[in-house]
Protein backbone atom coordinates (compact mmCIF):
# COMPACT_ATOMS: atom_id res chain seq x y z
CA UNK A 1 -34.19 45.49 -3.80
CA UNK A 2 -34.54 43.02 -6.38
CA UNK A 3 -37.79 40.92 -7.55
CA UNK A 4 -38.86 37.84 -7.21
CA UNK A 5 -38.78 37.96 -11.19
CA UNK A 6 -35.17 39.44 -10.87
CA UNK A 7 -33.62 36.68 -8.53
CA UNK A 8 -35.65 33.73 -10.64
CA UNK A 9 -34.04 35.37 -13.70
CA UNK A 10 -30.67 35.12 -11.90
CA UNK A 11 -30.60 31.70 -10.73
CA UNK A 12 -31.97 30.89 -14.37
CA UNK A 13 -28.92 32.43 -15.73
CA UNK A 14 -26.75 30.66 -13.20
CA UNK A 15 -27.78 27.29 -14.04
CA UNK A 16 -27.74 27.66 -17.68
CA UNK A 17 -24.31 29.14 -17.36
CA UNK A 18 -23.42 26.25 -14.82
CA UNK A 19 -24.40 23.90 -17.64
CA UNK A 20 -22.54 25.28 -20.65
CA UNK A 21 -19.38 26.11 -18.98
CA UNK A 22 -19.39 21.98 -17.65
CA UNK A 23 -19.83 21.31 -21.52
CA UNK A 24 -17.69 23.49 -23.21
CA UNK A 25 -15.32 25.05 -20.95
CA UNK A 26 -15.39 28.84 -19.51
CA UNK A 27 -14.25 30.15 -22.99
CA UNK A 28 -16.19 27.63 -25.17
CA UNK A 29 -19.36 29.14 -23.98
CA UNK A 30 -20.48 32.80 -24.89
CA UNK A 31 -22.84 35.25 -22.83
CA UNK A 32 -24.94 35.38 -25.75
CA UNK A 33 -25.14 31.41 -25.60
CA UNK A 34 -25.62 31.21 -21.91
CA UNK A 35 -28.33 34.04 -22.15
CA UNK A 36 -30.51 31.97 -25.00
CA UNK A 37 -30.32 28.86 -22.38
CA UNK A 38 -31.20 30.43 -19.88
CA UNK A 39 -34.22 32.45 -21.86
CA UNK A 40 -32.96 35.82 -21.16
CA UNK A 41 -31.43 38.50 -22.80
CA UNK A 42 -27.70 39.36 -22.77
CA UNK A 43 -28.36 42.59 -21.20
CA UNK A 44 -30.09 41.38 -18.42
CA UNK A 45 -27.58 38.60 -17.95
CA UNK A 46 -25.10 41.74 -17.80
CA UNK A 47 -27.37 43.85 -15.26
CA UNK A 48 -26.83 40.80 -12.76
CA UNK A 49 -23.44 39.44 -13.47
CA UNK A 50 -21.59 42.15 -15.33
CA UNK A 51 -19.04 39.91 -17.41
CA UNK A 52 -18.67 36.28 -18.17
CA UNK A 53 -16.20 36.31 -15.50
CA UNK A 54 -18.61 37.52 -13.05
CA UNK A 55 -20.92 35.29 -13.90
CA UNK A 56 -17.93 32.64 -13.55
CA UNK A 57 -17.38 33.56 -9.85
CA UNK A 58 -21.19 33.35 -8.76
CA UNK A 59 -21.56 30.06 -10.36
CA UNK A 60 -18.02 28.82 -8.73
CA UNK A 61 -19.06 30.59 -5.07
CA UNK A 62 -22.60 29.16 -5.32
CA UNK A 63 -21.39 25.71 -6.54
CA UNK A 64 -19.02 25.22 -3.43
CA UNK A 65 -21.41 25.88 -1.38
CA UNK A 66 -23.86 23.18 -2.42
CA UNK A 67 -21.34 20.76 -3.04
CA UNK A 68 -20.04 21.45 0.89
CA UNK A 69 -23.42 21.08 1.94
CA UNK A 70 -23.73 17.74 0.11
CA UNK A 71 -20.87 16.57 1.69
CA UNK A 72 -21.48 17.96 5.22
CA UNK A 73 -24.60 16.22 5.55
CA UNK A 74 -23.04 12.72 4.22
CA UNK A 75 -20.19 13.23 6.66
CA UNK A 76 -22.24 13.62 9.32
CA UNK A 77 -24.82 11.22 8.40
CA UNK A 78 -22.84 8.94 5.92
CA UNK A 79 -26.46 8.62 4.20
CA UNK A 80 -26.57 6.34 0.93
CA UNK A 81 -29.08 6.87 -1.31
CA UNK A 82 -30.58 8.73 -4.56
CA UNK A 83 -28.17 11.46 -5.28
CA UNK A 84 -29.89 15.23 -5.22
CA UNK A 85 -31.04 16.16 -9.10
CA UNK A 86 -28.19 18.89 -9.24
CA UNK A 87 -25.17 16.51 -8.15
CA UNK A 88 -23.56 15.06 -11.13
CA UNK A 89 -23.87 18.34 -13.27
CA UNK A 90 -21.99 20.27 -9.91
CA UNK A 91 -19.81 17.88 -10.18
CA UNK A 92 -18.84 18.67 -13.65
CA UNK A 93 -19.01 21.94 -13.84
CA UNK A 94 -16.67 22.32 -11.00
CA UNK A 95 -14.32 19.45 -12.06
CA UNK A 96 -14.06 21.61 -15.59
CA UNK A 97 -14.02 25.40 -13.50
CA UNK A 98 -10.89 23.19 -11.85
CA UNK A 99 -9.28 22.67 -15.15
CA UNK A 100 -9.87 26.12 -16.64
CA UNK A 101 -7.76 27.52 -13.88
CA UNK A 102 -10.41 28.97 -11.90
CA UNK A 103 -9.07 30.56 -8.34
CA UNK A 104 -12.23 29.16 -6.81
CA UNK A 105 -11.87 25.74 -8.84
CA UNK A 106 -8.74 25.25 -6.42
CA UNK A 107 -9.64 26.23 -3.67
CA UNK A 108 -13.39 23.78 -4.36
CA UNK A 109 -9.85 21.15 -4.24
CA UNK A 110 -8.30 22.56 -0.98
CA UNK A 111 -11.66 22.76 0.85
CA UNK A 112 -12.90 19.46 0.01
CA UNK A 113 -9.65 18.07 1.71
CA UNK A 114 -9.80 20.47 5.15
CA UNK A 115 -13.67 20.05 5.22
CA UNK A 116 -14.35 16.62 4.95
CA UNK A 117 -10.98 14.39 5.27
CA UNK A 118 -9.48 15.14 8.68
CA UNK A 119 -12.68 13.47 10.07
CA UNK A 120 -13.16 10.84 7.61
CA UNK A 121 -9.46 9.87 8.60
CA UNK A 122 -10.55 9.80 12.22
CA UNK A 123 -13.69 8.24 12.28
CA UNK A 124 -12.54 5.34 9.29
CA UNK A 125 -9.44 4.53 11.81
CA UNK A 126 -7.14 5.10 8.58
CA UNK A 127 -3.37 5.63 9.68
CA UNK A 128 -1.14 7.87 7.89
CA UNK A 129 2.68 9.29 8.71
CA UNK A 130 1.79 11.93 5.85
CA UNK A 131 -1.66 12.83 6.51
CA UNK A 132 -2.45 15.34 4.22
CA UNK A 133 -0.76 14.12 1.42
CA UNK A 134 -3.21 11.27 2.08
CA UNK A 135 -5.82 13.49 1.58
CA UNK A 136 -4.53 15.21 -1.46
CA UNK A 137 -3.77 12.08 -3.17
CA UNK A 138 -7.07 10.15 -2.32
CA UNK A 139 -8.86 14.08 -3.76
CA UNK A 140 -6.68 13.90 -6.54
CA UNK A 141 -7.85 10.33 -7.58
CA UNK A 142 -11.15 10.75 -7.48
CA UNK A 143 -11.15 14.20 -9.36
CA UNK A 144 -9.33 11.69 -12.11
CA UNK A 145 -12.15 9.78 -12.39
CA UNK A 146 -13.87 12.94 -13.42
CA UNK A 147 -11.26 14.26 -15.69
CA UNK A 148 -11.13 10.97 -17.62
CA UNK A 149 -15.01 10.85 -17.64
CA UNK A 150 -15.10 10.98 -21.75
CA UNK A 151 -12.25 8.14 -22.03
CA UNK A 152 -13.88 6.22 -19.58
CA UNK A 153 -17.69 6.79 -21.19
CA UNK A 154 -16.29 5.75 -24.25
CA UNK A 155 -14.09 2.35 -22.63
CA UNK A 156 -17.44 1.36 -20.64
CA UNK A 157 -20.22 2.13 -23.49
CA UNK A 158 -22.22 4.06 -21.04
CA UNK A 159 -22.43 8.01 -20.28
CA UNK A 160 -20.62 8.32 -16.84
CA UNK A 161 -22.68 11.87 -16.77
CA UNK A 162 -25.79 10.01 -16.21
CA UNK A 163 -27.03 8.29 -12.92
CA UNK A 164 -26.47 4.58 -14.53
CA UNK A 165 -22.76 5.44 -15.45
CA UNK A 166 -21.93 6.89 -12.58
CA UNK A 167 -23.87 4.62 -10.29
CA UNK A 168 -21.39 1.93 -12.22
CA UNK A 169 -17.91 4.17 -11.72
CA UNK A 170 -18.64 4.36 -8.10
CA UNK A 171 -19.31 0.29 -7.42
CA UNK A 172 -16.17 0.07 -9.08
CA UNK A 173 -14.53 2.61 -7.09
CA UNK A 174 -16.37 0.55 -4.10
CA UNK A 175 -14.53 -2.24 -5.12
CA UNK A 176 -11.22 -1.01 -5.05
CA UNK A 177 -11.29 0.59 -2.46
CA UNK A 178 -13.01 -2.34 -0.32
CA UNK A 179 -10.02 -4.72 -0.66
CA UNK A 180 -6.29 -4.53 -0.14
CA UNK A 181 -4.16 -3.94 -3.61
CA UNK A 182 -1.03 -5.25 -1.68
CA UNK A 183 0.24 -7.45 1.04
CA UNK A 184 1.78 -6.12 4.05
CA UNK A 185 4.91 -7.46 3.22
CA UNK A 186 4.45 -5.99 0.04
CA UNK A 187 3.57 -2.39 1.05
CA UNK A 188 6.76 -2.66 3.20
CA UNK A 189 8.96 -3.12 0.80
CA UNK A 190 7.53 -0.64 -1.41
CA UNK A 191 8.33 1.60 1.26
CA UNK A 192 11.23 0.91 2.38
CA UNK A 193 12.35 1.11 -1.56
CA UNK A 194 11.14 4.73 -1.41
CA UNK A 195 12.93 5.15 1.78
CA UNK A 196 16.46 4.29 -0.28
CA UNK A 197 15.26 6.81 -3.36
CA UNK A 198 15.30 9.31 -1.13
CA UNK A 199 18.29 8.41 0.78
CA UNK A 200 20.64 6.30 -1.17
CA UNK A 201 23.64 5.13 0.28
């Protein structure tokens, strides 16, 4: 049975590690690195995690799971409003645990497509022939946002990391997303051109 001390000690190491590895990458950041953040030492970081890559999994496995309960509760309640403290950094670190090659990092990908978009799809009235791909793609462009966030920091003058940058990403975002990019006529043609790439006569 562990201690109060014990589990504050863990979820101390946790979030320092949570930070480091959204800064510098799983192998940029060293137990005896994450231990000093967190105000521990690297034996005690050991007695709860075992190895970096333990400590890797817990902070993927407990990341997902407040990420899917952010996103449960706006899909149910499509609430608008301060973001929780912790948002932004999850964000992050799981967008970097994504590009490190983490197991969980792709499946944070898969389940924020199965968990969220089949009902966003419904209740928004979007059709699609390709559903999922829909999905994917709409995931995949949003992640991008994420993955460019130093090029686009540096392009806007303003840390996207921070509630003002990001706050200014997403009315963008809002933007796009809020008006047509092409003309019917013009979105059947582009398919229809796709149609003969993959078909040509």
């Amino acid at each position: 049975m562990s201690s109060d001390s014990d589990l504050t000690a863990r979820a101390r190491i946790r979030d320092a590690a949570i930070k480091l590895f959204a800064e510098r990458g799983i192998g940029g950041a060293s137990i005896r690195e994450i231990a000093q953040e967190a105000g521990v030492s690297s034996g005690l970081l050991r007695h709860h995690f075992g190895s970096k890559e333990g400590l890797r999994d817990a902070c993927d496995e407990w990341a997902l799971g407040r990420i899917a309960e952010i996103q449960i509760k706006f899909a149910e309640t499509q609430l608008v409003g301060p973001f929780p403290p912790d948002v932004l950094g999850l964000q992050g670190y799981l967008i970097r645990s994504l590009m490190d090659g983490s197991p969980t990092g792709r499946k944070v990908f898969a389940a924020s497509i199965e968990r969220t978009g089949p009902h966003w799809l419904e209740k928004s009235g979007i059709k699609s022939e390709d559903p999922r791909t829909f999905l994917a793609v709409i995931a995949a462009m949003k992640m991008g946002l994420f993955l460019m966030r130093d090029q686009l920091s540096e392009i806007l003058g303003e840390d996207l990391s921070t509630e003002a940058g990001y706050v200014r990403m997403a009315r963008a975002s809002i933007e796009i997303f809020s008006q047509p990019l092409l003309t019917p006529e013009q979105a059947d043609q582009a398919m229809k051109a796709l149609d003969r790439f993959g078909n040509p006569s």
